[in-house]
C-alpha atoms as a PDB file:
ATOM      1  CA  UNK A   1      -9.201 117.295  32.073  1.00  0.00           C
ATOM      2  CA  UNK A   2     -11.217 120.475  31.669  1.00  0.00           C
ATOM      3  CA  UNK A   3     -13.595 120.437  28.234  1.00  0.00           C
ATOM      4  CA  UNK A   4     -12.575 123.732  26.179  1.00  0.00           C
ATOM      5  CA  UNK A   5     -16.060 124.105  24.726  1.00  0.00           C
ATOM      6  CA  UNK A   6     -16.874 124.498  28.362  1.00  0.00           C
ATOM      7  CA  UNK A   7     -14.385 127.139  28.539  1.00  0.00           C
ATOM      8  CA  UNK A   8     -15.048 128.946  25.485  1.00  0.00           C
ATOM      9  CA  UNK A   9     -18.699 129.127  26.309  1.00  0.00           C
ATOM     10  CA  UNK A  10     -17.859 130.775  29.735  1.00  0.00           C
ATOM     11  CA  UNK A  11     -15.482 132.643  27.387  1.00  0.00           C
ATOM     12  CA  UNK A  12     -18.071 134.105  24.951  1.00  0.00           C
ATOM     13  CA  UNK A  13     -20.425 135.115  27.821  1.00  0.00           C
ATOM     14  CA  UNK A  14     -17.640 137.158  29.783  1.00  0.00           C
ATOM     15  CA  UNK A  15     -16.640 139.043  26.699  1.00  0.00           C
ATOM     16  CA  UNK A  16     -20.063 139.613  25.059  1.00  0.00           C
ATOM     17  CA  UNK A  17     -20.981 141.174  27.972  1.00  0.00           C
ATOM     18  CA  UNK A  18     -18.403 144.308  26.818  1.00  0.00           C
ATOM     19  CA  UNK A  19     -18.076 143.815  22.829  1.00  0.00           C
ATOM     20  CA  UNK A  20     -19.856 141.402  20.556  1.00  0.00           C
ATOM     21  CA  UNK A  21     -18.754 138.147  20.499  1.00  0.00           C
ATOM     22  CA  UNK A  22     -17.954 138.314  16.610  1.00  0.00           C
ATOM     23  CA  UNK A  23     -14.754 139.851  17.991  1.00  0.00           C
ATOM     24  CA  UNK A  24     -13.691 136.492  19.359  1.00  0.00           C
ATOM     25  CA  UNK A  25     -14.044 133.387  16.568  1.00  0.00           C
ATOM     26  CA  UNK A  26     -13.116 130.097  18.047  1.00  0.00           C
ATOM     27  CA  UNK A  27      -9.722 130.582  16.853  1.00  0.00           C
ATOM     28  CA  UNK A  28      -9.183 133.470  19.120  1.00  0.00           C
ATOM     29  CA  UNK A  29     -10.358 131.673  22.262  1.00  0.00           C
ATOM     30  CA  UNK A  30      -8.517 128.694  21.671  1.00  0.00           C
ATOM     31  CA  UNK A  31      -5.170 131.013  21.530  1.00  0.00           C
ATOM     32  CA  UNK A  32      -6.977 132.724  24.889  1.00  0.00           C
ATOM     33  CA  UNK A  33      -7.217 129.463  26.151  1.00  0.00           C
ATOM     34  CA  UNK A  34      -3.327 128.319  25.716  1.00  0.00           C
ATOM     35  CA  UNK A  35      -1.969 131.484  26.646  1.00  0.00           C
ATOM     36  CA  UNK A  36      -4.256 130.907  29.568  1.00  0.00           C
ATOM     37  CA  UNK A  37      -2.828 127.557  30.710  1.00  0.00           C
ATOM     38  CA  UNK A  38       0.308 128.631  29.494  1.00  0.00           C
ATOM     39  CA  UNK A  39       0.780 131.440  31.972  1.00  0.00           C
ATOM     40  CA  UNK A  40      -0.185 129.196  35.063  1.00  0.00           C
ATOM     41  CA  UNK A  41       1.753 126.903  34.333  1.00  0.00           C
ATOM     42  CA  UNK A  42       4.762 129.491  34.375  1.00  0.00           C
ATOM     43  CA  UNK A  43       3.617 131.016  37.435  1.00  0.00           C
ATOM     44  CA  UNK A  44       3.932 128.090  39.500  1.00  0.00           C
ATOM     45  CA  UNK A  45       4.788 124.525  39.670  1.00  0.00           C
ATOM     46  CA  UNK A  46       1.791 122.819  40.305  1.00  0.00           C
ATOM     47  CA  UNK A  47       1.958 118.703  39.926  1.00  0.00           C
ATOM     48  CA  UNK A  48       0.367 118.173  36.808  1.00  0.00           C
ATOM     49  CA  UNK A  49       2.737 119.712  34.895  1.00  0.00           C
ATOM     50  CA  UNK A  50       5.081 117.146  36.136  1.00  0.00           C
ATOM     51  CA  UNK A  51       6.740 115.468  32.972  1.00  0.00           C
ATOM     52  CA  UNK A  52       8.928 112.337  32.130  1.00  0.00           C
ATOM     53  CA  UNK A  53      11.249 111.369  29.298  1.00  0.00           C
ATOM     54  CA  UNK A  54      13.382 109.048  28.266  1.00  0.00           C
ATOM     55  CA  UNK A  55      16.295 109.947  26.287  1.00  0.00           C
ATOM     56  CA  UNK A  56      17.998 106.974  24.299  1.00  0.00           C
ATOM     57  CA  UNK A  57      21.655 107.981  23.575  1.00  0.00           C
ATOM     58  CA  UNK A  58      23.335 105.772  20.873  1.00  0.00           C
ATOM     59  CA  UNK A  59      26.952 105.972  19.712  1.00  0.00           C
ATOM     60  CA  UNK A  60      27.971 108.124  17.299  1.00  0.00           C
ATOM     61  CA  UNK A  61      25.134 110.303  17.642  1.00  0.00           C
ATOM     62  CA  UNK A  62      25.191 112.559  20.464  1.00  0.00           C
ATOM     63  CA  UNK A  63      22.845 115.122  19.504  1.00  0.00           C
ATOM     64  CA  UNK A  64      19.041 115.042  19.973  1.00  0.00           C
ATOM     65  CA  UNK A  65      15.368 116.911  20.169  1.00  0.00           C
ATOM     66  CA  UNK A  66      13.413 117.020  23.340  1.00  0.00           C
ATOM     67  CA  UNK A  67      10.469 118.541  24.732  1.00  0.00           C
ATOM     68  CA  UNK A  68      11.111 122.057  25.580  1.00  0.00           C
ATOM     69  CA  UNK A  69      11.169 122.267  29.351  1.00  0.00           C
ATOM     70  CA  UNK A  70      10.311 125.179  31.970  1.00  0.00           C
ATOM     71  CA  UNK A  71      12.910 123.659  34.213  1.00  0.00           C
ATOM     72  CA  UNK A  72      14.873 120.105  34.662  1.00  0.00           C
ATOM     73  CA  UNK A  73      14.533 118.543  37.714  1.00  0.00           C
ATOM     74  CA  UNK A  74      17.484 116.064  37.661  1.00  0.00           C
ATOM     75  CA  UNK A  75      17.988 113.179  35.105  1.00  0.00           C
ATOM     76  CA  UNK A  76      18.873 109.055  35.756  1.00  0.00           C
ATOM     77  CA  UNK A  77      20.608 106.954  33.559  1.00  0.00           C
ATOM     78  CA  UNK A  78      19.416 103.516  33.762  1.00  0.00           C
ATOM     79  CA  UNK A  79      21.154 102.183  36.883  1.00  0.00           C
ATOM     80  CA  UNK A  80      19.017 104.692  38.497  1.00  0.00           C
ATOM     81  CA  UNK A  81      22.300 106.899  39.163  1.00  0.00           C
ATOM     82  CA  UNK A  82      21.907 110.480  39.218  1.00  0.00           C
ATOM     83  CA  UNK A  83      23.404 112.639  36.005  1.00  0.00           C
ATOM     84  CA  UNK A  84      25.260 116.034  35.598  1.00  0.00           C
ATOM     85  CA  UNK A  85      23.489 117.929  33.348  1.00  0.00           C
ATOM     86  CA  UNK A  86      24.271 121.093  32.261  1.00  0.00           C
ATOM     87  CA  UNK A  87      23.027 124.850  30.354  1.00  0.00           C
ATOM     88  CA  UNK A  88      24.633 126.027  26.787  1.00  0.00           C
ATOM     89  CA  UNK A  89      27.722 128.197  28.605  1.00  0.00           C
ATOM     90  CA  UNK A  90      28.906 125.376  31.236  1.00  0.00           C
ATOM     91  CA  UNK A  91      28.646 122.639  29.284  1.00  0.00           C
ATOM     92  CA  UNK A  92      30.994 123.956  26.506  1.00  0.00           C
ATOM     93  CA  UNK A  93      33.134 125.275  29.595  1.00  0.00           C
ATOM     94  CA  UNK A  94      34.048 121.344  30.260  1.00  0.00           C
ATOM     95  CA  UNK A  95      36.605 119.673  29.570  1.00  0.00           C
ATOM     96  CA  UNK A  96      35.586 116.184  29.699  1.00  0.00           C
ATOM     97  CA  UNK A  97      31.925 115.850  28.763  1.00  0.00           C
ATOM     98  CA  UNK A  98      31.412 112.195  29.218  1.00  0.00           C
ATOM     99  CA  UNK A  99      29.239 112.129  32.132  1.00  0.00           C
ATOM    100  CA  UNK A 100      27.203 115.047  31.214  1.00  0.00           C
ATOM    101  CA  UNK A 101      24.111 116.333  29.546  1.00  0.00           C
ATOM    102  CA  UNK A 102      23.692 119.603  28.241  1.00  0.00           C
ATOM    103  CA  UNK A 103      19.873 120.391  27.974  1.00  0.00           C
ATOM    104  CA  UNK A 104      18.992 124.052  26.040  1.00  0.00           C
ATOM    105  CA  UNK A 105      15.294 124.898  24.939  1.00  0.00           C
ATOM    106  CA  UNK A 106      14.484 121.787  22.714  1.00  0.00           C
ATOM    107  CA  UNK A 107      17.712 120.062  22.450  1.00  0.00           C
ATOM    108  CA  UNK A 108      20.182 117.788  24.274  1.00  0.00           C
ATOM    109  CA  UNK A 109      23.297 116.767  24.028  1.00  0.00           C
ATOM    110  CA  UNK A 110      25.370 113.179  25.121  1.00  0.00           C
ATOM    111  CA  UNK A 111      28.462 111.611  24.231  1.00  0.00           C
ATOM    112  CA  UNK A 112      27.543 108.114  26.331  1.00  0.00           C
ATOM    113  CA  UNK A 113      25.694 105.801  24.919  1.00  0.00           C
ATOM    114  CA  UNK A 114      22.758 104.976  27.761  1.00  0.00           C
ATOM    115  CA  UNK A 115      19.053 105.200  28.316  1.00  0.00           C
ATOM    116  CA  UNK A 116      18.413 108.530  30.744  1.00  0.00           C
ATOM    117  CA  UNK A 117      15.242 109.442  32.048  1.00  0.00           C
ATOM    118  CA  UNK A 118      14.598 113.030  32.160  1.00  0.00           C
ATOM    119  CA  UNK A 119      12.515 114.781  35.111  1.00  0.00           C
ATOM    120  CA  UNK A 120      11.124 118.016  33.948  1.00  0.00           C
ATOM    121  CA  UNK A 121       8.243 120.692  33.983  1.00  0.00           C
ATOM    122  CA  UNK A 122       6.905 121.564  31.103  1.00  0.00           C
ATOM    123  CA  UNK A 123       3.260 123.312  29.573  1.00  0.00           C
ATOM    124  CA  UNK A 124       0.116 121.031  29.099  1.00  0.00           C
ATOM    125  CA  UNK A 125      -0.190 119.971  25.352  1.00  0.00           C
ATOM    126  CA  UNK A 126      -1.662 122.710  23.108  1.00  0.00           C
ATOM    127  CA  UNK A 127      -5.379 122.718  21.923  1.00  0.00           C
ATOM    128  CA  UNK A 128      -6.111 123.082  18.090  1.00  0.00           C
ATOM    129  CA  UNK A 129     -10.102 122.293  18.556  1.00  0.00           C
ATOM    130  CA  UNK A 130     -13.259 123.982  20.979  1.00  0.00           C
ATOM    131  CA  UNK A 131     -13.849 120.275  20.625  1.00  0.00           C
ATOM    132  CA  UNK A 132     -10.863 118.727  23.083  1.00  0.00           C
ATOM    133  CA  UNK A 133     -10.344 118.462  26.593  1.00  0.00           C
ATOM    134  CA  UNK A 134      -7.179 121.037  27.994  1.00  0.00           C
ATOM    135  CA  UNK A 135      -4.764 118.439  30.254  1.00  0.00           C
ATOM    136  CA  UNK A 136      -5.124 120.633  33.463  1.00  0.00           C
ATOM    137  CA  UNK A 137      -7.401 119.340  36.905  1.00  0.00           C
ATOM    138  CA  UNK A 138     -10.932 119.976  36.352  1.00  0.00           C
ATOM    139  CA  UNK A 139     -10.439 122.659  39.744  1.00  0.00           C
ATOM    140  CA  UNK A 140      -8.320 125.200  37.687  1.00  0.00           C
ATOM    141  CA  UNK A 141     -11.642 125.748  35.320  1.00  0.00           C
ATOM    142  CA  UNK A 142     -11.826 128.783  37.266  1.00  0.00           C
ATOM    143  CA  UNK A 143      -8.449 130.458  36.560  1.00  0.00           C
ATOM    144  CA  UNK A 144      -8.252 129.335  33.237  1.00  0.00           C
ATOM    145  CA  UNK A 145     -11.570 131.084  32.465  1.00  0.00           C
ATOM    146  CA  UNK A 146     -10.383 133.920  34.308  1.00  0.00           C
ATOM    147  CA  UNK A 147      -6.464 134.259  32.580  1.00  0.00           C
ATOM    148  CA  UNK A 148      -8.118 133.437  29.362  1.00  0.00           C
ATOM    149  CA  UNK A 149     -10.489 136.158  29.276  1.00  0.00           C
ATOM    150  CA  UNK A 150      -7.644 138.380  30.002  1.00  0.00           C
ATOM    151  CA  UNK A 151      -5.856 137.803  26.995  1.00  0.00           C
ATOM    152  CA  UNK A 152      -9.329 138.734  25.441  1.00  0.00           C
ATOM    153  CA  UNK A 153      -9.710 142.115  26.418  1.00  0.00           C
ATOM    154  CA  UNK A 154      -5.864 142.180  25.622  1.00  0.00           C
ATOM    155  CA  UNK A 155      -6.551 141.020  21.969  1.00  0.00           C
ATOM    156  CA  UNK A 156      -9.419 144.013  21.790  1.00  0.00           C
ATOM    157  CA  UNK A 157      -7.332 146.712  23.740  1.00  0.00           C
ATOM    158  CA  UNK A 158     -10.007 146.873  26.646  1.00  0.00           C
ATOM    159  CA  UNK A 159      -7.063 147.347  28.953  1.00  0.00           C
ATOM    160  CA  UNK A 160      -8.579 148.342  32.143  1.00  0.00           C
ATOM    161  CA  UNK A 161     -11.047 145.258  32.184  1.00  0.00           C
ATOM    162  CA  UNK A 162      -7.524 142.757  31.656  1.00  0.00           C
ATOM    163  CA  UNK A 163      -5.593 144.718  34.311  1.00  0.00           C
ATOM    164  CA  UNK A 164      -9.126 143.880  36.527  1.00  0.00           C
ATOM    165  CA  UNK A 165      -8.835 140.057  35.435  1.00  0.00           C
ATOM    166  CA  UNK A 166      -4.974 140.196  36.108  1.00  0.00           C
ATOM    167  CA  UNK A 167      -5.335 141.087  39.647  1.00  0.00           C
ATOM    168  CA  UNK A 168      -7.604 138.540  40.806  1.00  0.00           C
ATOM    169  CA  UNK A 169      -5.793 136.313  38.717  1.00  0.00           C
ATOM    170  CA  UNK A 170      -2.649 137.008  40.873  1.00  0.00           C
ATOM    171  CA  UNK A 171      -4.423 136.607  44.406  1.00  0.00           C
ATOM    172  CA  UNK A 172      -6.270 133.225  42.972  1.00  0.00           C
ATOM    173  CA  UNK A 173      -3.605 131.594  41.653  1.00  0.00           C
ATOM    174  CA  UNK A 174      -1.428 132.565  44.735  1.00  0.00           C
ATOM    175  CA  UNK A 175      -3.851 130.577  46.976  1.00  0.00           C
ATOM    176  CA  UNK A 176      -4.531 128.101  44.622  1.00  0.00           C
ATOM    177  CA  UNK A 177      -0.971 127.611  45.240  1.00  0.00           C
ATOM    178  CA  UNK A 178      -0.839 127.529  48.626  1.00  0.00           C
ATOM    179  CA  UNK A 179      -3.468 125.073  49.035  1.00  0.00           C
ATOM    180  CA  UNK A 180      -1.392 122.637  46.497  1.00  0.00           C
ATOM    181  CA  UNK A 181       1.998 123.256  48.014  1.00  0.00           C
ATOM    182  CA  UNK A 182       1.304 121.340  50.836  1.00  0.00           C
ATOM    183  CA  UNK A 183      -0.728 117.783  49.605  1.00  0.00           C
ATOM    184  CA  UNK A 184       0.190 116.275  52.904  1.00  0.00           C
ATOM    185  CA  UNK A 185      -0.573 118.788  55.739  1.00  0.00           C
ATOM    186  CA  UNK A 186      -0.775 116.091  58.489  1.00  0.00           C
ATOM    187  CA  UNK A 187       2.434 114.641  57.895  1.00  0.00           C
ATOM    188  CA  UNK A 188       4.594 117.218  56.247  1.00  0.00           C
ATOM    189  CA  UNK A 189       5.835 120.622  58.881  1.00  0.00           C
ATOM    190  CA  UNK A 190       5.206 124.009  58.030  1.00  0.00           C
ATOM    191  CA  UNK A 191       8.409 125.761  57.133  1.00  0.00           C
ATOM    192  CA  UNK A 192       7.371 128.870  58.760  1.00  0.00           C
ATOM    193  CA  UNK A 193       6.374 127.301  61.576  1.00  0.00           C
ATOM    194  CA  UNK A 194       8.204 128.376  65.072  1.00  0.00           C
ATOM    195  CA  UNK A 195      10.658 126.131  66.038  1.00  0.00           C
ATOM    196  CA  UNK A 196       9.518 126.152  69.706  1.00  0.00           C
ATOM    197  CA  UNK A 197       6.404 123.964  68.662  1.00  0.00           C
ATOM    198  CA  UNK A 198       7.588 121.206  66.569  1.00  0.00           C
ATOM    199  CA  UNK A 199       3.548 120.084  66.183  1.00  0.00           C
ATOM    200  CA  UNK A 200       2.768 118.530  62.518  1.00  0.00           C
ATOM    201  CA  UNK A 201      -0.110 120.055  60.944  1.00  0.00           C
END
């Protein structure tokens, strides 16, 4: 958990050091601020954006609302079996849709009555307050500071200061990445590791 009044005073001191900071009321750095975790999350699949749901499918009623997801990972029905799911154009392209669930933006569909468990990305819950805490890991203060101020200059057309924030944004996130891809560096190989040397890292 990263405090946004944190943020948003790292925030105003960033952008009052170009424009006054009556430019940016609270409401505009809390929309900084979820555009800002917003976009990271996009840009990569880090693991606390890791997501669980369970979708109760009763008869008669097949359709339902979901969380919007980024991407599916696979679903389970409740014997811990592994589900077909589907997008809008293939599911409609079956014939036989009793084994299958059709996920599209905020909405599912399922014929057979069960209890699946949905495995999905999605974005961290949206702040409405300086006064709450953003659901990322306290070491992506950083970045978010850094996206979010971004989207400020954006908001005030000070383009050449965002495209400065956007490139160091790219090259920090893209390490920040690589130092969460791998969790496990003693036990898990190196894909682009030689093949000759089969040593775990």
């Amino acid at each position: 958990m990263i405090s946004v009044s944190t943020i948003a005073q790292a925030l105003k001191k960033e952008l009052g050091s170009y424009f006054s900071t009556e430019a940016h009321k609270d409401w505009d750095l809390i929309r900084y601020i979820n555009s800002a975790a917003r976009a990271v999350t996009i840009w990569r699949n880090f693991d606390f954006n890791n997501y669980v749901y369970n979708l109760v499918v009763t008869e008669w009623i097949s359709s339902y609302d979901i969380p919007y997801q980024i991407e599916t990972y696979f679903i389970l029905d409740s014997s811990w079996e592994e589900v077909d799911f589907k997008d809008f154009t293939w599911y409609f392209r079956e014939t036989d849709r009793t084994d299958t669930v059709w996920i599209w933006w905020e909405h599912a569909e399922c014929i057979k009555p069960w209890t699946y468990t949905i495995y999905y990305r999605w974005f961290p819950p949206t702040i409405t307050s300086i006064t709450e805490n953003l659901e990322l890991p306290e070491h992506f203060f950083d970045i978010i500071c850094l996206k979010a101020s971004y989207f400020g200059f954006m908001d005030i057309l000070a383009y050449d200061k965002a495209n400065q924030k956007e490139n160091i944004f790219k090259w920090m996130i893209s390490d920040l990445a690589k130092r969460s891809s791998n969790p496990q560096p003693t036990k898990i190989k190196r894909l682009n590791k030689s093949s000759n040397n089969s040593k775990v890292w």
